[in-house]
Protein backbone atom coordinates (compact mmCIF):
# COMPACT_ATOMS: atom_id res chain seq x y z
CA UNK A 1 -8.41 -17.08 -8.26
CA UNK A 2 -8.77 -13.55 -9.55
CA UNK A 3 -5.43 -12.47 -11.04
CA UNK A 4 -5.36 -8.70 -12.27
CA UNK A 5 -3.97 -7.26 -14.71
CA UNK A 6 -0.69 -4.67 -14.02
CA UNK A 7 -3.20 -2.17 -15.21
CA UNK A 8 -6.13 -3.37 -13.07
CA UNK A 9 -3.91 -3.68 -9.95
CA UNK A 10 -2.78 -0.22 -9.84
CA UNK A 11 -6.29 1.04 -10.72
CA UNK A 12 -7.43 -0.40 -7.49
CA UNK A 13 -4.47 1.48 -5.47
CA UNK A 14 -5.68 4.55 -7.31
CA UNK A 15 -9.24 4.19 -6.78
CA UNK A 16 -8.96 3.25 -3.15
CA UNK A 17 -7.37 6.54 -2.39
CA UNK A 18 -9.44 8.58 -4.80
CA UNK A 19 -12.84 7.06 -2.77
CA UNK A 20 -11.08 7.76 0.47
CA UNK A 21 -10.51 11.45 -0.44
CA UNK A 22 -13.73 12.20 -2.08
CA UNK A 23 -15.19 10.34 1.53
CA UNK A 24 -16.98 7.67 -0.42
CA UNK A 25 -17.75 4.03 0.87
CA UNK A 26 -15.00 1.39 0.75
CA UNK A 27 -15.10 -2.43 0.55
CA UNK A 28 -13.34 -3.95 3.41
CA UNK A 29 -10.01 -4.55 0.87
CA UNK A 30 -10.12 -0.81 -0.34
CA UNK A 31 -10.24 0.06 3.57
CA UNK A 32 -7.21 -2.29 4.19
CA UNK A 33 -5.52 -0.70 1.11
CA UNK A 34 -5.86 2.80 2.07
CA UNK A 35 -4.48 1.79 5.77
CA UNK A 36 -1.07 0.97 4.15
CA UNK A 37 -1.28 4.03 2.10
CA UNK A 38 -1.76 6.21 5.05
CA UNK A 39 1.22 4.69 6.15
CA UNK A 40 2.75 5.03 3.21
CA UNK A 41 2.88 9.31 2.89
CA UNK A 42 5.91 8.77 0.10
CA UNK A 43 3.15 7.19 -2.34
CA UNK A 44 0.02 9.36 -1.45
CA UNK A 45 0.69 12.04 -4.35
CA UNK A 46 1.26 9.75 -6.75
CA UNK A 47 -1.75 8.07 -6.11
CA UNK A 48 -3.49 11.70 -5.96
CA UNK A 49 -2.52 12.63 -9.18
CA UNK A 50 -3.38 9.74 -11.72
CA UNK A 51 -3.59 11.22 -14.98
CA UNK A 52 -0.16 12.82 -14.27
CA UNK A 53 1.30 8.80 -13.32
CA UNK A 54 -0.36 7.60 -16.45
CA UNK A 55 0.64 9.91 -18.80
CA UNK A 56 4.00 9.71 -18.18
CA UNK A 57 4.62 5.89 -16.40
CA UNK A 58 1.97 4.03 -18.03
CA UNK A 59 3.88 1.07 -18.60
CA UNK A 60 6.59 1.68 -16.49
CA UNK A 61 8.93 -1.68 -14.86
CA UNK A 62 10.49 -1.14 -11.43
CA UNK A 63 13.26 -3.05 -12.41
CA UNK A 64 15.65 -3.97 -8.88
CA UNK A 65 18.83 -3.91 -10.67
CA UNK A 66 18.31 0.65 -11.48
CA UNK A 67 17.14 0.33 -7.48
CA UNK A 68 13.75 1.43 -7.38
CA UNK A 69 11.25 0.22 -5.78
CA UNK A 70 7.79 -1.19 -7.29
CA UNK A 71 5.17 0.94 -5.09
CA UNK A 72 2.50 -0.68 -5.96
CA UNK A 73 4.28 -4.53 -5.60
CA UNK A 74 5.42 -2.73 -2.54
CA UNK A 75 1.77 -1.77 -1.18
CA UNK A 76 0.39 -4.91 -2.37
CA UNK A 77 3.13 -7.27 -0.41
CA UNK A 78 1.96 -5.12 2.92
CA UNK A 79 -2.04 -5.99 1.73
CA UNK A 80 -1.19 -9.90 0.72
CA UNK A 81 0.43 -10.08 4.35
CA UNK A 82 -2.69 -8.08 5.93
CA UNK A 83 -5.26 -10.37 4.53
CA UNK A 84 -3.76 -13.75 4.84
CA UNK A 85 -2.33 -12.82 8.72
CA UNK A 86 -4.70 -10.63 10.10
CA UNK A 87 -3.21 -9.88 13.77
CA UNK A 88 -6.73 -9.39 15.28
CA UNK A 89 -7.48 -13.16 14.07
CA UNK A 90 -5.05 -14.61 16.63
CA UNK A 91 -4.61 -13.02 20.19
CA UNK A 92 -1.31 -14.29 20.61
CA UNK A 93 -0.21 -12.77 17.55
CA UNK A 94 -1.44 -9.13 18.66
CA UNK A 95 1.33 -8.76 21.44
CA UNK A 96 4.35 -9.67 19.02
CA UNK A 97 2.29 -7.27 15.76
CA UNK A 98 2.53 -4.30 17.78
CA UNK A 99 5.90 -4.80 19.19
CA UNK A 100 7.25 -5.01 16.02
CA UNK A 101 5.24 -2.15 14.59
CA UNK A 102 6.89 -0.32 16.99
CA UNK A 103 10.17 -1.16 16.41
CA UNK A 104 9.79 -0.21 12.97
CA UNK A 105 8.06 3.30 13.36
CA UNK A 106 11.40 3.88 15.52
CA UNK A 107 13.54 2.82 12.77
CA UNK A 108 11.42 4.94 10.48
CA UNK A 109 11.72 7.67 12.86
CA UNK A 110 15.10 7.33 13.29
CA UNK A 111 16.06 7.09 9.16
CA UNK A 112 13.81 9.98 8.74
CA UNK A 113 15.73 12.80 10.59
């Protein structure tokens, strides 16, 4: 089982978005990953500006108790659950996917005003 590195794992985030930007070809997990960022617009300049995110957060924790929240633990928990439960796999899980995608873009919506 490949098991990345903190450092490798958030390279992939940023590379994913940097090859989606510059229009360049993306394995089918890069594609996935960029998907969630798109719906992710609160972590698309950080990933846009990765010199700026290493120089100063390099090794930076998310720790739960300060109440922050890991973006890229964050991102990757959407990606585990896209790859292991596709919704396209299983037709009677496509019905029940988008009804609660819609529910929670109307939360979203809602929380956002």
């Amino acid at each position: 089982m490949f098991q990345p590195t903190r450092e490798q794992a958030r390279d992939f985030w940023f590379d994913a978005w940097r090859k989606y930007r510059a229009q360049e070809p993306l394995s089918a997990l890069e594609s996935m990953a960029v998907e969630i960022v798109v719906h992710h617009p609160e972590y698309q300049d950080m990933l846009g500006s990765r010199e700026t995110y290493l120089e100063r957060h390099r090794d930076r924790d998310y720790p739960p108790e300060f109440g922050e929240t890991n973006p890229f633990l964050h991102m990757g928990m959407h990606l585990r659950s896209a790859n292991r439960y596709p919704s396209t796999s299983r037709p009677a899980c496509a019905k029940p996917t988008r009804s609660c995608r819609s529910k929670c873009n109307r939360r979203w919506r809602q929380n956002t005003r």
